[in-house]
N, C-alpha and C. Protein backbone atom coordinates (compact mmCIF):
# COMPACT_ATOMS: atom_id res chain seq x y z
N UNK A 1 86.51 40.53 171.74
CA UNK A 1 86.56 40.45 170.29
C UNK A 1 87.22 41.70 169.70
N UNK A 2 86.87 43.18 170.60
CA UNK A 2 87.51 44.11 169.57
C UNK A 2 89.10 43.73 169.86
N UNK A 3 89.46 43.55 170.86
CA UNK A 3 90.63 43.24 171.61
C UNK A 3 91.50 42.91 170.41
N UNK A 4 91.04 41.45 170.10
CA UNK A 4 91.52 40.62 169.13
C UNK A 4 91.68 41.04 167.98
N UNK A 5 90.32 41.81 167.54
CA UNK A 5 90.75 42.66 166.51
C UNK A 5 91.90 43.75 166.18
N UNK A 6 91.69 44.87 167.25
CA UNK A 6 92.59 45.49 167.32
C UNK A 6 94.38 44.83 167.44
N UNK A 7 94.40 44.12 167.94
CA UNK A 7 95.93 43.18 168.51
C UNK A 7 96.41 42.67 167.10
N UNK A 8 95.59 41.94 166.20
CA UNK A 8 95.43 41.72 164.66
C UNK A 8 96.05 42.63 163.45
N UNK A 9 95.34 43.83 163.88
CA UNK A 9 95.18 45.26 162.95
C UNK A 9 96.76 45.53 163.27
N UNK A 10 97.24 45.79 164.12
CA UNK A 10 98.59 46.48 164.63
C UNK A 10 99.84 45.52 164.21
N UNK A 11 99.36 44.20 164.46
CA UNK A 11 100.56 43.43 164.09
C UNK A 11 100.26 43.40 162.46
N UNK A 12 99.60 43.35 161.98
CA UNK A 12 99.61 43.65 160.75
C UNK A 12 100.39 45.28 159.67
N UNK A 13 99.54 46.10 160.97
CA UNK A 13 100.96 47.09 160.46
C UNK A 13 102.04 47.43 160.86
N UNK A 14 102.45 46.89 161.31
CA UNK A 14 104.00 46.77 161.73
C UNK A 14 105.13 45.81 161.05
N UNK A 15 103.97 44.53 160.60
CA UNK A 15 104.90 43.84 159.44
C UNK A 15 104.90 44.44 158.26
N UNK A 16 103.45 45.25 157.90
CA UNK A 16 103.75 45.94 156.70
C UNK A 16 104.87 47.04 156.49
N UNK A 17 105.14 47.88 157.97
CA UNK A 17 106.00 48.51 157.61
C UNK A 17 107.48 48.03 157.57
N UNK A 18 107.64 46.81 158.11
CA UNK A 18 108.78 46.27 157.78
C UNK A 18 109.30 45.90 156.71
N UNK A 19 108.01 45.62 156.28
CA UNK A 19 108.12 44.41 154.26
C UNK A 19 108.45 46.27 153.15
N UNK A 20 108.26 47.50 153.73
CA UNK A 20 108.44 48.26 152.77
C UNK A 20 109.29 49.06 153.12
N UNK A 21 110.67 48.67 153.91
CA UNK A 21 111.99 48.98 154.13
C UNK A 21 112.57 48.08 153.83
N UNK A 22 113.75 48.15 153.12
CA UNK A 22 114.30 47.33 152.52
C UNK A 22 115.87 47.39 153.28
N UNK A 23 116.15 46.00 154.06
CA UNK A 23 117.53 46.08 154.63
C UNK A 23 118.77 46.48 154.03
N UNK A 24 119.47 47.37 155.04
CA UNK A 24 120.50 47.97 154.17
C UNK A 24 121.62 46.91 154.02
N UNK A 25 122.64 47.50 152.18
CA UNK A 25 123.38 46.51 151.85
C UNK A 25 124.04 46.03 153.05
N UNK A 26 124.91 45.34 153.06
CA UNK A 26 125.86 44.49 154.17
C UNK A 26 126.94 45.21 153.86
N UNK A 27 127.54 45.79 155.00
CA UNK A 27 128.60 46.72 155.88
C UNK A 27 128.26 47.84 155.65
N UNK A 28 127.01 48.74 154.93
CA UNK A 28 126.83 49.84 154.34
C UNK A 28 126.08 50.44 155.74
N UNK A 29 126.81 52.17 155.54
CA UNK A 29 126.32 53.01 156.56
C UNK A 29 125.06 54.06 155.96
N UNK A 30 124.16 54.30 156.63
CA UNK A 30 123.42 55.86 156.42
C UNK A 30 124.63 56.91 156.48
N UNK A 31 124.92 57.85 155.36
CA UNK A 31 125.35 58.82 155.87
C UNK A 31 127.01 58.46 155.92
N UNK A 32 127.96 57.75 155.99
CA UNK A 32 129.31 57.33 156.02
C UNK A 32 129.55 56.52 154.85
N UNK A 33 130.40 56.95 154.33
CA UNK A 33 131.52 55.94 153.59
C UNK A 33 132.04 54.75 154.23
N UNK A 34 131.68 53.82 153.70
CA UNK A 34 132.58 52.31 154.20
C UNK A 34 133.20 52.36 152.99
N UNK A 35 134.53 51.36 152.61
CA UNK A 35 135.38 50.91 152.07
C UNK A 35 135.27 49.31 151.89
N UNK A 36 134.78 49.13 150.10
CA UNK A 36 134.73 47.70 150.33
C UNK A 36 136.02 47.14 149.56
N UNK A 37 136.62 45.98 149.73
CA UNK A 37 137.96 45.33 148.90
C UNK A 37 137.37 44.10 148.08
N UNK A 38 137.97 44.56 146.96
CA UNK A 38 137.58 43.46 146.30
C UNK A 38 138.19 42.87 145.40
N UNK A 39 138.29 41.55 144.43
CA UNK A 39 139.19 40.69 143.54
C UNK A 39 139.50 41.49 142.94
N UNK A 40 141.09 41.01 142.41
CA UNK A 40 142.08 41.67 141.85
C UNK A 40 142.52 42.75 142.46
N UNK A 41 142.35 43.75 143.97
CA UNK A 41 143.18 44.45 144.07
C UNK A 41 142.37 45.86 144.39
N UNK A 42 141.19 45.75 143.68
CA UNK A 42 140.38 46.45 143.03
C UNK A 42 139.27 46.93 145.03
N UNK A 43 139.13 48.17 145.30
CA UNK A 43 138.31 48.80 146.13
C UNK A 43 137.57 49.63 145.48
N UNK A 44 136.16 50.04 146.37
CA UNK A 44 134.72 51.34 146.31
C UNK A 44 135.23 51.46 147.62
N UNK A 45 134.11 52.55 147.35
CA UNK A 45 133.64 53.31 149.05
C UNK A 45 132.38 53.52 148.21
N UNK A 46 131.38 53.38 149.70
CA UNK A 46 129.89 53.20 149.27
C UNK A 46 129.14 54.29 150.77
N UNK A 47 127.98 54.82 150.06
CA UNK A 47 127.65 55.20 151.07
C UNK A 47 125.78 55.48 150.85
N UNK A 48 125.14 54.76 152.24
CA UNK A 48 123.86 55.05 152.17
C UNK A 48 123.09 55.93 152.40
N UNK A 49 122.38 56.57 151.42
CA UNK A 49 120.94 57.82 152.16
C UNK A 49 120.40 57.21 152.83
N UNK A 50 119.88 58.16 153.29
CA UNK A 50 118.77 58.11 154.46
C UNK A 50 117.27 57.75 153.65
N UNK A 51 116.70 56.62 154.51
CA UNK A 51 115.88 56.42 153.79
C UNK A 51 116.30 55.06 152.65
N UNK A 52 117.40 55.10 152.56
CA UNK A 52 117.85 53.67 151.47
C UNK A 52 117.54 53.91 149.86
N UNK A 53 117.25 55.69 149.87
CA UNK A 53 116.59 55.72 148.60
C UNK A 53 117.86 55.71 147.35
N UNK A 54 119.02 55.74 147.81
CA UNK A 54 120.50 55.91 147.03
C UNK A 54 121.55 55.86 147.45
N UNK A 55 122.70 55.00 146.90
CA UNK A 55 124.06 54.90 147.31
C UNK A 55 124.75 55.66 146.75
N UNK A 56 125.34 56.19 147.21
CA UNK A 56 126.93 57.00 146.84
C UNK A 56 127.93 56.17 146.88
N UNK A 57 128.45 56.06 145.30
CA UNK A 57 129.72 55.33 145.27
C UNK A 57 130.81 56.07 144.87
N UNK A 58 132.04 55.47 145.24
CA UNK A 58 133.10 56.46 144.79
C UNK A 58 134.00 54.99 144.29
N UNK A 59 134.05 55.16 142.72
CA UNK A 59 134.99 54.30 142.14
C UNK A 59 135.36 55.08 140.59
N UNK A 60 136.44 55.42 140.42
CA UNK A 60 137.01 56.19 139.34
C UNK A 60 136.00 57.24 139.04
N UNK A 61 135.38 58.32 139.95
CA UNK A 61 134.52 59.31 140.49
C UNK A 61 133.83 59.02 141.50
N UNK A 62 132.30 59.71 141.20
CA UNK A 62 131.55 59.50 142.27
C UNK A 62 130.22 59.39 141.67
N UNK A 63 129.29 58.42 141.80
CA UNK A 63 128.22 58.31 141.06
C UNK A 63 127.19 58.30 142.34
N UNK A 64 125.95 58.88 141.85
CA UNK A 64 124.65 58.66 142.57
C UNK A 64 123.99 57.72 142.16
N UNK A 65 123.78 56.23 143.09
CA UNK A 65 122.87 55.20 142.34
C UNK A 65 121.47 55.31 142.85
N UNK A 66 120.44 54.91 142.18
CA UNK A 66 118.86 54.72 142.27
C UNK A 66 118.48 53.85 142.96
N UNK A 67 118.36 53.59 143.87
CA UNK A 67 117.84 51.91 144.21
C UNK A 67 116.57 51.56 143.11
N UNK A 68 116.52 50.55 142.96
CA UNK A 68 115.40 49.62 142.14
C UNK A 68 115.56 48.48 143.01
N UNK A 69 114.33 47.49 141.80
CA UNK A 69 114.14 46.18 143.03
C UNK A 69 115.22 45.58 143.52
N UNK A 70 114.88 44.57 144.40
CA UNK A 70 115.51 43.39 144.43
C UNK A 70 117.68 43.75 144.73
N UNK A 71 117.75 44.76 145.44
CA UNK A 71 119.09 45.14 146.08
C UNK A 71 119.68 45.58 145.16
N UNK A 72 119.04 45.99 144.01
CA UNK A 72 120.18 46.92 143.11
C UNK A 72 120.33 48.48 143.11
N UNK A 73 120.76 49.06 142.62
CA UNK A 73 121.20 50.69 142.43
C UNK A 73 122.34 51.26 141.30
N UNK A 74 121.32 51.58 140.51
CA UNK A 74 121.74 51.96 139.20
C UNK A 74 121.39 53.31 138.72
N UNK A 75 122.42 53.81 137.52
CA UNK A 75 122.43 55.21 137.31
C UNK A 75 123.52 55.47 136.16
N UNK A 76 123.41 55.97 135.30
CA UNK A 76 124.31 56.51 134.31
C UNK A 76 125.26 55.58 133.97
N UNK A 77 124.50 54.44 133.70
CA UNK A 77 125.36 53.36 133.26
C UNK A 77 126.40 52.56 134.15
N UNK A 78 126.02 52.53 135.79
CA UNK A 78 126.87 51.93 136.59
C UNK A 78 125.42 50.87 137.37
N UNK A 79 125.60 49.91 137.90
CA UNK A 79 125.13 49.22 138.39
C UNK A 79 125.38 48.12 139.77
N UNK A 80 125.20 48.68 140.62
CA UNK A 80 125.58 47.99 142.29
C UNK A 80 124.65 46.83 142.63
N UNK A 81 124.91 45.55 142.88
CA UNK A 81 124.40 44.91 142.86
C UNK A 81 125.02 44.37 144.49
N UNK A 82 123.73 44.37 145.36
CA UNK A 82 123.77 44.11 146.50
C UNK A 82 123.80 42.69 147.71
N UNK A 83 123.15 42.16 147.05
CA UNK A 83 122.82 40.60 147.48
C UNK A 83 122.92 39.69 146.20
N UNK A 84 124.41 39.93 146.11
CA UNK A 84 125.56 38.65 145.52
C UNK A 84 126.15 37.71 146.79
N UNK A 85 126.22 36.36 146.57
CA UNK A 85 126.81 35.89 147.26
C UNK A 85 127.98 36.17 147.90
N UNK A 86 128.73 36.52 147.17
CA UNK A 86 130.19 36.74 147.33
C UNK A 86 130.83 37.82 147.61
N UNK A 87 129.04 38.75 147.67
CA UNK A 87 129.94 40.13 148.43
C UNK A 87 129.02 41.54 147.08
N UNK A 88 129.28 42.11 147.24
CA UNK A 88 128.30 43.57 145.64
C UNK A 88 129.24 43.39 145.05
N UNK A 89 128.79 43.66 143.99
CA UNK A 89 129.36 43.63 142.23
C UNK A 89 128.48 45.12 141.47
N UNK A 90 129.73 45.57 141.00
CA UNK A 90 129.91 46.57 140.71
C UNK A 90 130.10 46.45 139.06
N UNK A 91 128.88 46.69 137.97
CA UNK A 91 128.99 46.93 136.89
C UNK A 91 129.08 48.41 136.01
N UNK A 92 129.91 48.31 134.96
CA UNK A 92 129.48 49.69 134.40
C UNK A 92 128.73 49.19 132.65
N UNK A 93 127.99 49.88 132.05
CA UNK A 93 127.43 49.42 131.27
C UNK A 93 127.55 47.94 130.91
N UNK A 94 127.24 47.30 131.65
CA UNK A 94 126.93 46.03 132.05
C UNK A 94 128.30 44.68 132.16
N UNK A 95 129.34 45.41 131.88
CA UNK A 95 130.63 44.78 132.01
C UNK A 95 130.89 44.62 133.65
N UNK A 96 131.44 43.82 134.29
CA UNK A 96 132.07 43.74 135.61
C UNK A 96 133.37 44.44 136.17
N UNK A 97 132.74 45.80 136.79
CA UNK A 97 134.20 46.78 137.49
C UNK A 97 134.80 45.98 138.23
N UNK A 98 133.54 45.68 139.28
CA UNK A 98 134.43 44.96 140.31
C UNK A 98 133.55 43.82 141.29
N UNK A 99 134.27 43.27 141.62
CA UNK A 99 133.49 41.84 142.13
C UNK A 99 133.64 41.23 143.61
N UNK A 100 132.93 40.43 143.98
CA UNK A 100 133.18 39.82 145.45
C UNK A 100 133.72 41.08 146.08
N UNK A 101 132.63 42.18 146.46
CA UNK A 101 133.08 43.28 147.34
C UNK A 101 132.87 43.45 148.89
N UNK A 102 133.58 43.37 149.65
CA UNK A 102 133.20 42.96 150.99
C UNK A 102 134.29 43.86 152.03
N UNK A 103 132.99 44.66 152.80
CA UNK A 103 133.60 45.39 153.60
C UNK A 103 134.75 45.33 154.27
């Protein structure tokens, strides 16, 4: 019985620590710049902290984004949006920079 218990307890925290890392965007590195292309012509370079706590983007500068829920990362009026179908979308005060971005 403790057996069971214990075997219980562990798989339990191990999914918990999974459910409170959040998978990194798609083609995005810890620590490296990737290069994403996107409609009209239009490229970023993106890059992940450690930890997933912020992206570094470089599009007409270089902005530090916040992660918040649900795959976004926002900051001084720019907004990365991660789990779009078609690839991150890249807003600046809520207009569309750039779209269908894919490594």
């Amino acid at each position: 019985m403790k057996y069971a218990l214990l075997t219980a307890a562990a798989s339990l925290a191990v999914l918990a620590g999974c459910a409170a890392t959040s998978p990194a965007p798609a083609g995005m590195k810890v620590g490296q710049f990737v290069t994403y292309k996107c409609d009209g012509g239009k490229q970023l370079q993106a890059r992940l902290a450690e930890g997933g706590s912020s992206v570094r983007i470089r599009y007409e500068g270089g902005y530090e984004l916040d992660r918040k829920a649900g795959g976004v990362y926002e900051a001084d009026g720019w907004m990365l949006m991660t789990q779009r179908a078609g690839g991150l979308e890249l807003q600046h005060n809520g207009k569309p920079a750039a779209a269908n971005c894919k490594a």
